[in-house]
PDB file of N, CA and C in Angstrom:
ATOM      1  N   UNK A   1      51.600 202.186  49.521  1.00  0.00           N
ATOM      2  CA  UNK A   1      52.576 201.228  49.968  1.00  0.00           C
ATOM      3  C   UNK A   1      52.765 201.370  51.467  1.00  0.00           C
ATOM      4  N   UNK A   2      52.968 200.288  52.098  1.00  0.00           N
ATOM      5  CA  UNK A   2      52.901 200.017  53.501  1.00  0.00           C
ATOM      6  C   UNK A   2      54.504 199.927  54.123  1.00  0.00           C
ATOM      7  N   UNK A   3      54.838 200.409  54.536  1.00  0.00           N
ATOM      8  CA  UNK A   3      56.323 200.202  55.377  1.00  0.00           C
ATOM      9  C   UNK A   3      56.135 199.288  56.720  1.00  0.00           C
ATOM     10  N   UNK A   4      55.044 198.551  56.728  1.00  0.00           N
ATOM     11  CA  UNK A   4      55.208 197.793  57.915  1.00  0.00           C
ATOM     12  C   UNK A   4      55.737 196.479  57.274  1.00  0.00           C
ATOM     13  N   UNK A   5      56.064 195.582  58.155  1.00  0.00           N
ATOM     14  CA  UNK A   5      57.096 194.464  57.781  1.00  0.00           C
ATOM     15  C   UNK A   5      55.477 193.302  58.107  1.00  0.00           C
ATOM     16  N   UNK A   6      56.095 192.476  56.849  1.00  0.00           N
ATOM     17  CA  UNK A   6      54.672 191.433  56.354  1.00  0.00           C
ATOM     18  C   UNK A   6      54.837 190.048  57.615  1.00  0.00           C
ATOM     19  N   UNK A   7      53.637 190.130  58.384  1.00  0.00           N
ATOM     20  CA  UNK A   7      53.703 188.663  58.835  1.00  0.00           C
ATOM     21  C   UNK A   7      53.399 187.153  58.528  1.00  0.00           C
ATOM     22  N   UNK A   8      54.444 186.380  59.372  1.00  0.00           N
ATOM     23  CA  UNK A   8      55.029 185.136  58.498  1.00  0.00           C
ATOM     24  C   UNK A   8      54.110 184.185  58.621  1.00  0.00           C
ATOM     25  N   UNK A   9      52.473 184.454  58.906  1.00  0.00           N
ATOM     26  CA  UNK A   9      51.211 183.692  58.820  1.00  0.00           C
ATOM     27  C   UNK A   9      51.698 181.979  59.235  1.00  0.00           C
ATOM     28  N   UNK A  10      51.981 182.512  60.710  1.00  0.00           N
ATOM     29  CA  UNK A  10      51.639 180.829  61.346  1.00  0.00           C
ATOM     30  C   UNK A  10      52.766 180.382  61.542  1.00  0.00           C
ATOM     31  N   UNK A  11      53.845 180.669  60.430  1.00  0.00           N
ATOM     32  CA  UNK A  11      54.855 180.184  60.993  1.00  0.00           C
ATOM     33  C   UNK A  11      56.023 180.647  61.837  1.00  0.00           C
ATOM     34  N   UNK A  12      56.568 179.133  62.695  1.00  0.00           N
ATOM     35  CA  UNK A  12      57.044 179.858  63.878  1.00  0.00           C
ATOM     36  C   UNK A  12      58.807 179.794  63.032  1.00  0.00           C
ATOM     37  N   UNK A  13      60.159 180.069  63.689  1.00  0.00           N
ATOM     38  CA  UNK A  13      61.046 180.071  63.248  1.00  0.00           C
ATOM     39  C   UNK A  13      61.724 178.588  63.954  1.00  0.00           C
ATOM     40  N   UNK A  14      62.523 178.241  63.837  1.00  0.00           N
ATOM     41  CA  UNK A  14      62.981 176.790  64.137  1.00  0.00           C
ATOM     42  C   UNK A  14      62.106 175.936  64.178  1.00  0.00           C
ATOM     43  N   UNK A  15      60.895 176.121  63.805  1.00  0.00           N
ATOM     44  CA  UNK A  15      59.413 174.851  63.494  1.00  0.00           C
ATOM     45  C   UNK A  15      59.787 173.513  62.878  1.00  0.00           C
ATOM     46  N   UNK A  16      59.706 172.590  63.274  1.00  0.00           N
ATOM     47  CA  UNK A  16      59.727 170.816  63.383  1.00  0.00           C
ATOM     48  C   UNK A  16      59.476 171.076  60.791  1.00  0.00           C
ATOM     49  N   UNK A  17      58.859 171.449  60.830  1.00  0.00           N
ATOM     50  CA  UNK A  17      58.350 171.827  59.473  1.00  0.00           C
ATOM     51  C   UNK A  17      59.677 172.438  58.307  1.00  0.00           C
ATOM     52  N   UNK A  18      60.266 173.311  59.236  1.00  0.00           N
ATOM     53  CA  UNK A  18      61.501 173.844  58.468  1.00  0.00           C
ATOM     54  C   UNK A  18      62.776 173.216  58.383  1.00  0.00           C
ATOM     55  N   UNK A  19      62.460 172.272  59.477  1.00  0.00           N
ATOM     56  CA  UNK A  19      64.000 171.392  59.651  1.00  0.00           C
ATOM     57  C   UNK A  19      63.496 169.487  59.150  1.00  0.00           C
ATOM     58  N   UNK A  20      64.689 169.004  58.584  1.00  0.00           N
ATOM     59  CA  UNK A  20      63.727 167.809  57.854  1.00  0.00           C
ATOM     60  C   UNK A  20      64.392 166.829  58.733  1.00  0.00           C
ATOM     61  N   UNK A  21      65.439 167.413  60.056  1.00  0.00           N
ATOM     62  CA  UNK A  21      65.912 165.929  61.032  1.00  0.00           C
ATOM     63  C   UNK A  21      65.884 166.493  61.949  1.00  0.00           C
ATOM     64  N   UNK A  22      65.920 165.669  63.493  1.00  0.00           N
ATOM     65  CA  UNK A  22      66.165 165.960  64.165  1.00  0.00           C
ATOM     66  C   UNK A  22      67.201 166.940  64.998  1.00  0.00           C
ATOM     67  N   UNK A  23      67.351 167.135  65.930  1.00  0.00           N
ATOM     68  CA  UNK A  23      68.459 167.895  66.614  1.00  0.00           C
ATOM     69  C   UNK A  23      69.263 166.828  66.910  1.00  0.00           C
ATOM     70  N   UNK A  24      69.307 165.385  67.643  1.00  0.00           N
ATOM     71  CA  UNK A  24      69.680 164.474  67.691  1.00  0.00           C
ATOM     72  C   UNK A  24      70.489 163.694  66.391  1.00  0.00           C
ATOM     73  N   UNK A  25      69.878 164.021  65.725  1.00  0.00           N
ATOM     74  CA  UNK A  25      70.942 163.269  64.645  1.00  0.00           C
ATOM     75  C   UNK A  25      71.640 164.129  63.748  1.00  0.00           C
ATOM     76  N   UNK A  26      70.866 165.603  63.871  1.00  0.00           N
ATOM     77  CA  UNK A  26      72.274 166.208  63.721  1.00  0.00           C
ATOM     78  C   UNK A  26      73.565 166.498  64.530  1.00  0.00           C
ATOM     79  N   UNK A  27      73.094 166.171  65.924  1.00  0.00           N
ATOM     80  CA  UNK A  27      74.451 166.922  66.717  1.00  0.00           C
ATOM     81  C   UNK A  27      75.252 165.303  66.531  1.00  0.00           C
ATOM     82  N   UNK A  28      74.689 163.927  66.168  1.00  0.00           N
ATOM     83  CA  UNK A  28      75.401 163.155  66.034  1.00  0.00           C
ATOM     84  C   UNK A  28      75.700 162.827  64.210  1.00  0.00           C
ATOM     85  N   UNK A  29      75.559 162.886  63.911  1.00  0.00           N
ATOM     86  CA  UNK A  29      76.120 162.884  62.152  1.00  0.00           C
ATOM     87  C   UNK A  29      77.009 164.255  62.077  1.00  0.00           C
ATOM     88  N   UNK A  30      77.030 165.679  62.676  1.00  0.00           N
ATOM     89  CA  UNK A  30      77.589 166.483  62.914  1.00  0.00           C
ATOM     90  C   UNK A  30      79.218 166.317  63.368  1.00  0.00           C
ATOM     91  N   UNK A  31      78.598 165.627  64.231  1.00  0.00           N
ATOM     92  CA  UNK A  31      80.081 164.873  65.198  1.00  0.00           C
ATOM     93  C   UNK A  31      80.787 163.883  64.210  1.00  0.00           C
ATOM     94  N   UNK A  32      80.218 162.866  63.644  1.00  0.00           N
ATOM     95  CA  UNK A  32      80.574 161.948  62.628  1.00  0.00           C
ATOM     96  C   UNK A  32      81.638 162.866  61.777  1.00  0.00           C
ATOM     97  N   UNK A  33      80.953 163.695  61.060  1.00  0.00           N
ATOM     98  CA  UNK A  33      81.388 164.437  59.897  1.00  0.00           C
ATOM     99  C   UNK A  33      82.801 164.767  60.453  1.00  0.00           C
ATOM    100  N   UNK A  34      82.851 165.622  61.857  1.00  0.00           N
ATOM    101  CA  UNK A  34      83.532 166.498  61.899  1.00  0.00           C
ATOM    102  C   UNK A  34      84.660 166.130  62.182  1.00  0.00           C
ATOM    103  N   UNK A  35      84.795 164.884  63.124  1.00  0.00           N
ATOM    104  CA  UNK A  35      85.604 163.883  63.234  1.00  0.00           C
ATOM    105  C   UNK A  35      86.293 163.416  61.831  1.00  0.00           C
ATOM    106  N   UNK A  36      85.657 163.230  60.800  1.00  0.00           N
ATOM    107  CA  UNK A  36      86.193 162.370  59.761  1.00  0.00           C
ATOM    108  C   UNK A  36      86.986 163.506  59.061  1.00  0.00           C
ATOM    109  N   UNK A  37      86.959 165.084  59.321  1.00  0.00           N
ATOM    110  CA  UNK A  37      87.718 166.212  58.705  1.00  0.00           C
ATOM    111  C   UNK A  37      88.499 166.492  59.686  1.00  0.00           C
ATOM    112  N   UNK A  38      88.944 165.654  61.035  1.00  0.00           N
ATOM    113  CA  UNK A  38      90.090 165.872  61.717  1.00  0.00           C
ATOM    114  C   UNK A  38      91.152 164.772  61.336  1.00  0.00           C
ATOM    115  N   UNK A  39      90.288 163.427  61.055  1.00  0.00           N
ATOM    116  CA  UNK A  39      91.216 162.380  60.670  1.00  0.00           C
ATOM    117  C   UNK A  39      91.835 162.499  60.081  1.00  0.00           C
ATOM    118  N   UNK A  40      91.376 162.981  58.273  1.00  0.00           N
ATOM    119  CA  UNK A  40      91.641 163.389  57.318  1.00  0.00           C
ATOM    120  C   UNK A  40      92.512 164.230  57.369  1.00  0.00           C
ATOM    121  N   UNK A  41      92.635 165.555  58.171  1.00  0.00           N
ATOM    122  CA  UNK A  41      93.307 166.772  58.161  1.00  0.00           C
ATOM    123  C   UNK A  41      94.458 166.202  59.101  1.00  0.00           C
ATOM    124  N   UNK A  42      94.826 165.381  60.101  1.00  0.00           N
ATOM    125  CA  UNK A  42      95.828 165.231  60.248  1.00  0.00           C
ATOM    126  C   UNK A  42      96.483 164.155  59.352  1.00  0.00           C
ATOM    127  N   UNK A  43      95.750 162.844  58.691  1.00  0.00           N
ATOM    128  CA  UNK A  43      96.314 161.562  57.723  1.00  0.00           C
ATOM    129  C   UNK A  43      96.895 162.851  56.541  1.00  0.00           C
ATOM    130  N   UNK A  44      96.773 163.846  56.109  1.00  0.00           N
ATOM    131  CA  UNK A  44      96.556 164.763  54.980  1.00  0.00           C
ATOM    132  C   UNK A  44      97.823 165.558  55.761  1.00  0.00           C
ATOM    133  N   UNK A  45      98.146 166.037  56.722  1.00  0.00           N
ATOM    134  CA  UNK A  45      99.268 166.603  57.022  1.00  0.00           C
ATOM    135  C   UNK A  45     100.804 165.557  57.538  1.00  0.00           C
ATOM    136  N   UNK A  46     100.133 164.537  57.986  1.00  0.00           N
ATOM    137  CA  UNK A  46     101.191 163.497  58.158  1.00  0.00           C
ATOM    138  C   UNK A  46     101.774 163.007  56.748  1.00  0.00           C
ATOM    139  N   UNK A  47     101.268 163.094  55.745  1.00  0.00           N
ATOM    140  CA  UNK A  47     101.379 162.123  54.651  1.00  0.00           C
ATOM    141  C   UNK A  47     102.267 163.262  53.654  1.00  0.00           C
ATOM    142  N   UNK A  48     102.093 164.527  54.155  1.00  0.00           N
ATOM    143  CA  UNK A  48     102.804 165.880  53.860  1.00  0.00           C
ATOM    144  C   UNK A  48     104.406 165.824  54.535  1.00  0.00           C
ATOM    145  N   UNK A  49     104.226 165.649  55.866  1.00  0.00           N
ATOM    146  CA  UNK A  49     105.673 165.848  56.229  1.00  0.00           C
ATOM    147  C   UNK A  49     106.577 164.642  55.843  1.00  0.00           C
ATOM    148  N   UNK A  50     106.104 163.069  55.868  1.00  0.00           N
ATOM    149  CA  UNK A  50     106.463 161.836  55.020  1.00  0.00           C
ATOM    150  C   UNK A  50     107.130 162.018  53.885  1.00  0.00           C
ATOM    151  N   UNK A  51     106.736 162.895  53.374  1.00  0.00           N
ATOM    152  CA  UNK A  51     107.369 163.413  52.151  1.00  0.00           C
ATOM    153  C   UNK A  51     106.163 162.756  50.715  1.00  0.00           C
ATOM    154  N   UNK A  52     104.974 162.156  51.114  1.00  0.00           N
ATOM    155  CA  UNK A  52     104.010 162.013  50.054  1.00  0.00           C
ATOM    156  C   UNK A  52     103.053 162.808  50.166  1.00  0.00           C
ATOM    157  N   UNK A  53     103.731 163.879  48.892  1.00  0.00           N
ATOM    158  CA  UNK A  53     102.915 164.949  48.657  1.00  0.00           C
ATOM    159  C   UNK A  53     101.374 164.876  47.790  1.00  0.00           C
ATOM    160  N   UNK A  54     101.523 163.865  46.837  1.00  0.00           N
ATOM    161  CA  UNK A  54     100.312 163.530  46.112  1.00  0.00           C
ATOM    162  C   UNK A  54      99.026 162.605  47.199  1.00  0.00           C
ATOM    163  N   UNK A  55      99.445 162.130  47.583  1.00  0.00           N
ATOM    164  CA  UNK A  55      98.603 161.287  49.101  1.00  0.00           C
ATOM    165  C   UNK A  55      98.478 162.260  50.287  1.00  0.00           C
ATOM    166  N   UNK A  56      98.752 163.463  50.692  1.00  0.00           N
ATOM    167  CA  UNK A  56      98.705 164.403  51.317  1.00  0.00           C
ATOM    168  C   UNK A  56      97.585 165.691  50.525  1.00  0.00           C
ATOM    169  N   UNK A  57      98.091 165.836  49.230  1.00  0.00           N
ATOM    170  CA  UNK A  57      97.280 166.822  49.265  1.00  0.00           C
ATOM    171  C   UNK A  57      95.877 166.256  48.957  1.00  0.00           C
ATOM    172  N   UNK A  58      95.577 164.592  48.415  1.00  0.00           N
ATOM    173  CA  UNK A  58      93.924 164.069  48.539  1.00  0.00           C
ATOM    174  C   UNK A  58      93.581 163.665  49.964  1.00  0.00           C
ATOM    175  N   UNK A  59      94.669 163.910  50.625  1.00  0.00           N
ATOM    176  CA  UNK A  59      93.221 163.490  52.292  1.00  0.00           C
ATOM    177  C   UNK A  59      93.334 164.657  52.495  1.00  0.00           C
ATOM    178  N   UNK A  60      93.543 166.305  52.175  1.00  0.00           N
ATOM    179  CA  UNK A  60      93.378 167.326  52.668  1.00  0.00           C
ATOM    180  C   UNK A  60      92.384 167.473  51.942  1.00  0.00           C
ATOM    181  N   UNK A  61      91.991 167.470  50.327  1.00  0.00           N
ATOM    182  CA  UNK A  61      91.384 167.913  49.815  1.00  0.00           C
ATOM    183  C   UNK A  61      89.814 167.028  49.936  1.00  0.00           C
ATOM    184  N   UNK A  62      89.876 165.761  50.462  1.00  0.00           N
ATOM    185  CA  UNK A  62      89.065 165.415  51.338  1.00  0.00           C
ATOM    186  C   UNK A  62      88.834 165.488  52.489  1.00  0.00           C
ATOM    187  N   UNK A  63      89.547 166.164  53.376  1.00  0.00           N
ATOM    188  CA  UNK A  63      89.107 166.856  54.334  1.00  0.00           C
ATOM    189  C   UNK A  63      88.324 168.136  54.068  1.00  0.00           C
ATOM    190  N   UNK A  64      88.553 168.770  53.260  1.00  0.00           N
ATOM    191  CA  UNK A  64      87.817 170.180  52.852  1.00  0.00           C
ATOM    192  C   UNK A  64      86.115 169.509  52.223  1.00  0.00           C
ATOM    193  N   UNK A  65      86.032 168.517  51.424  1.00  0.00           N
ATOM    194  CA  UNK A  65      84.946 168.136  51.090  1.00  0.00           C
ATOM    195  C   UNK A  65      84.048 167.869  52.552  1.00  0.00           C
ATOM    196  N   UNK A  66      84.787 167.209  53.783  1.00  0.00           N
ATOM    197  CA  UNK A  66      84.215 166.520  54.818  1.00  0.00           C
ATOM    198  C   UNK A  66      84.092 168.102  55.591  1.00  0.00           C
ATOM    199  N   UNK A  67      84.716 169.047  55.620  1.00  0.00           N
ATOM    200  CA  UNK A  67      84.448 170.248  56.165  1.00  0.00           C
ATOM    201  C   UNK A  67      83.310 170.779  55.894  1.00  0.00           C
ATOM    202  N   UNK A  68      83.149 170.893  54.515  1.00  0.00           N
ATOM    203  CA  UNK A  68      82.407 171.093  54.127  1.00  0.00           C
ATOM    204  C   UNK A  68      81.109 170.781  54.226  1.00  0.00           C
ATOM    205  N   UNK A  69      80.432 169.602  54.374  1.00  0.00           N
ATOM    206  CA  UNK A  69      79.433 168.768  54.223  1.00  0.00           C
ATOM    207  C   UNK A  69      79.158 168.998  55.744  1.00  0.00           C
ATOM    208  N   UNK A  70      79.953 168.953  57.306  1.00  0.00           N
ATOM    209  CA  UNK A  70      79.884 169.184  58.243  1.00  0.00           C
ATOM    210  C   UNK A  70      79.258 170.121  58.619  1.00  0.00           C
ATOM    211  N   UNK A  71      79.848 171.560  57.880  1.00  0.00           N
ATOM    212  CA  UNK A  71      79.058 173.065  58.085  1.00  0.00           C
ATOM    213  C   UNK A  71      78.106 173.186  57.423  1.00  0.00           C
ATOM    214  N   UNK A  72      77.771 172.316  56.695  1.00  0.00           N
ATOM    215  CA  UNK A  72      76.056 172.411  56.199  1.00  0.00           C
ATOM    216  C   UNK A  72      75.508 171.574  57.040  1.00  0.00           C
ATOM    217  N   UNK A  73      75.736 170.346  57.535  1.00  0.00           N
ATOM    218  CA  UNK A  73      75.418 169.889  58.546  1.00  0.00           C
ATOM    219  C   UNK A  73      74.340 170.654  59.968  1.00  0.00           C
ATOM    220  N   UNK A  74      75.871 171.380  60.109  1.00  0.00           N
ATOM    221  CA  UNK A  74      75.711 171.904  61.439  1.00  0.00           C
ATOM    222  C   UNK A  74      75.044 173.267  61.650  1.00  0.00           C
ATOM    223  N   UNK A  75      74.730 173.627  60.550  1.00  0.00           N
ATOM    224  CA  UNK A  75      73.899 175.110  59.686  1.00  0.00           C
ATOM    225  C   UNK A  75      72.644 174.693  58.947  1.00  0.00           C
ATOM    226  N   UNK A  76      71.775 173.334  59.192  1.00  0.00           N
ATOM    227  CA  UNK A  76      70.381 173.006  58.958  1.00  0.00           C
ATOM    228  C   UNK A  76      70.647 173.627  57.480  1.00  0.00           C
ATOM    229  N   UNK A  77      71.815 173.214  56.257  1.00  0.00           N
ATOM    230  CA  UNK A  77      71.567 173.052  55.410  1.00  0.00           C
ATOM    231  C   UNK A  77      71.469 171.949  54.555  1.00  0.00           C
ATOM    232  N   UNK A  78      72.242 171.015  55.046  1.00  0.00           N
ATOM    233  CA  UNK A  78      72.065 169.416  54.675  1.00  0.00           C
ATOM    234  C   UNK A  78      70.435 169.298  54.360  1.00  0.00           C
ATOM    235  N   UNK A  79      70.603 168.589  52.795  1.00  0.00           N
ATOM    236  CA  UNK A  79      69.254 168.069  52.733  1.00  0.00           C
ATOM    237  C   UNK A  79      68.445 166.947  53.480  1.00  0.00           C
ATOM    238  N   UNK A  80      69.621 165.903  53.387  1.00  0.00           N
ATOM    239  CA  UNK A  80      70.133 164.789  53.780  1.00  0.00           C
ATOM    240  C   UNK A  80      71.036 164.550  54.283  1.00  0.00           C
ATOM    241  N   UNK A  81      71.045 163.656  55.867  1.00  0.00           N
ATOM    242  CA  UNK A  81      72.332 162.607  56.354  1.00  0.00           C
ATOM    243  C   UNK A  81      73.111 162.070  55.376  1.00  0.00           C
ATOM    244  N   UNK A  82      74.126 161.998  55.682  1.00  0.00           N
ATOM    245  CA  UNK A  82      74.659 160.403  55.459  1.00  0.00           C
ATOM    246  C   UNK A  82      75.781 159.820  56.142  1.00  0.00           C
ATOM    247  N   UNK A  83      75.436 158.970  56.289  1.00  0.00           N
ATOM    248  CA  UNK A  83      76.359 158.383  57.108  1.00  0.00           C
ATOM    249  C   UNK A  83      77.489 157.642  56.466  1.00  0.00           C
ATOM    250  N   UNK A  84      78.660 157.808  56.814  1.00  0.00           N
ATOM    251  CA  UNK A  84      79.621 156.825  56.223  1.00  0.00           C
ATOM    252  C   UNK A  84      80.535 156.762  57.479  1.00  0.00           C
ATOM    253  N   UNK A  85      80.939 155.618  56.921  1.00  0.00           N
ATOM    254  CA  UNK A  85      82.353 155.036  58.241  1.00  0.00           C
ATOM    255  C   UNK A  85      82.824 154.069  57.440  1.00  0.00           C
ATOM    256  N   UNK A  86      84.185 153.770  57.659  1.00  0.00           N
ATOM    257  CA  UNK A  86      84.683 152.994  57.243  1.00  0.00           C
ATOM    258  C   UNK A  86      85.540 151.749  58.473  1.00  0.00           C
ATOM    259  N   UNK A  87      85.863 150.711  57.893  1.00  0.00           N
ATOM    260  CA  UNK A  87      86.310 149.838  59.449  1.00  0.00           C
ATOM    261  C   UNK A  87      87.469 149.312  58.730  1.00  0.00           C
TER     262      UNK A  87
END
């Protein structure tokens, strides 16, 4: 048995191959996301002090989903974009 550490034959680390989008559309769908878990997190704390607690705790708890989806985002774990907006 060999104690030397096995090489990764060819491949480089941040390689176009390991990542399935750009840097560009992640730092902008990133931004999207992250934005839509500030909206949320303040519509979700406003809707708290209002005194509507049931409408407060679903835009928080959609803010945690949008947190969520952001830090995979922004951690090249997203499989897939997506984009949403609403008008």
């Amino acid at each position: 048995m060999s104690a030397e550490p096995q090489s990764s034959a060819g491949r480089v680390p941040g390689s176009a191959e390991l990542r399935p989008y750009s840097e560009g559309k992640r730092a902008g769908y990133g931004l999207l996301w992250s934005a839509w878990t500030v909206l949320l997190t303040i519509g979700g704390f406003v809707q708290l002090a209002n005194g509507s607690v049931l409408s407060g705790l679903v835009g928080l708890g959609l803010a945690a989903l949008a947190l969520r989806y952001a830090w995979r985002i922004w951690t090249w774990q997203a499989k897939r974009l997506i984009f949403f907006i609403v008008f």
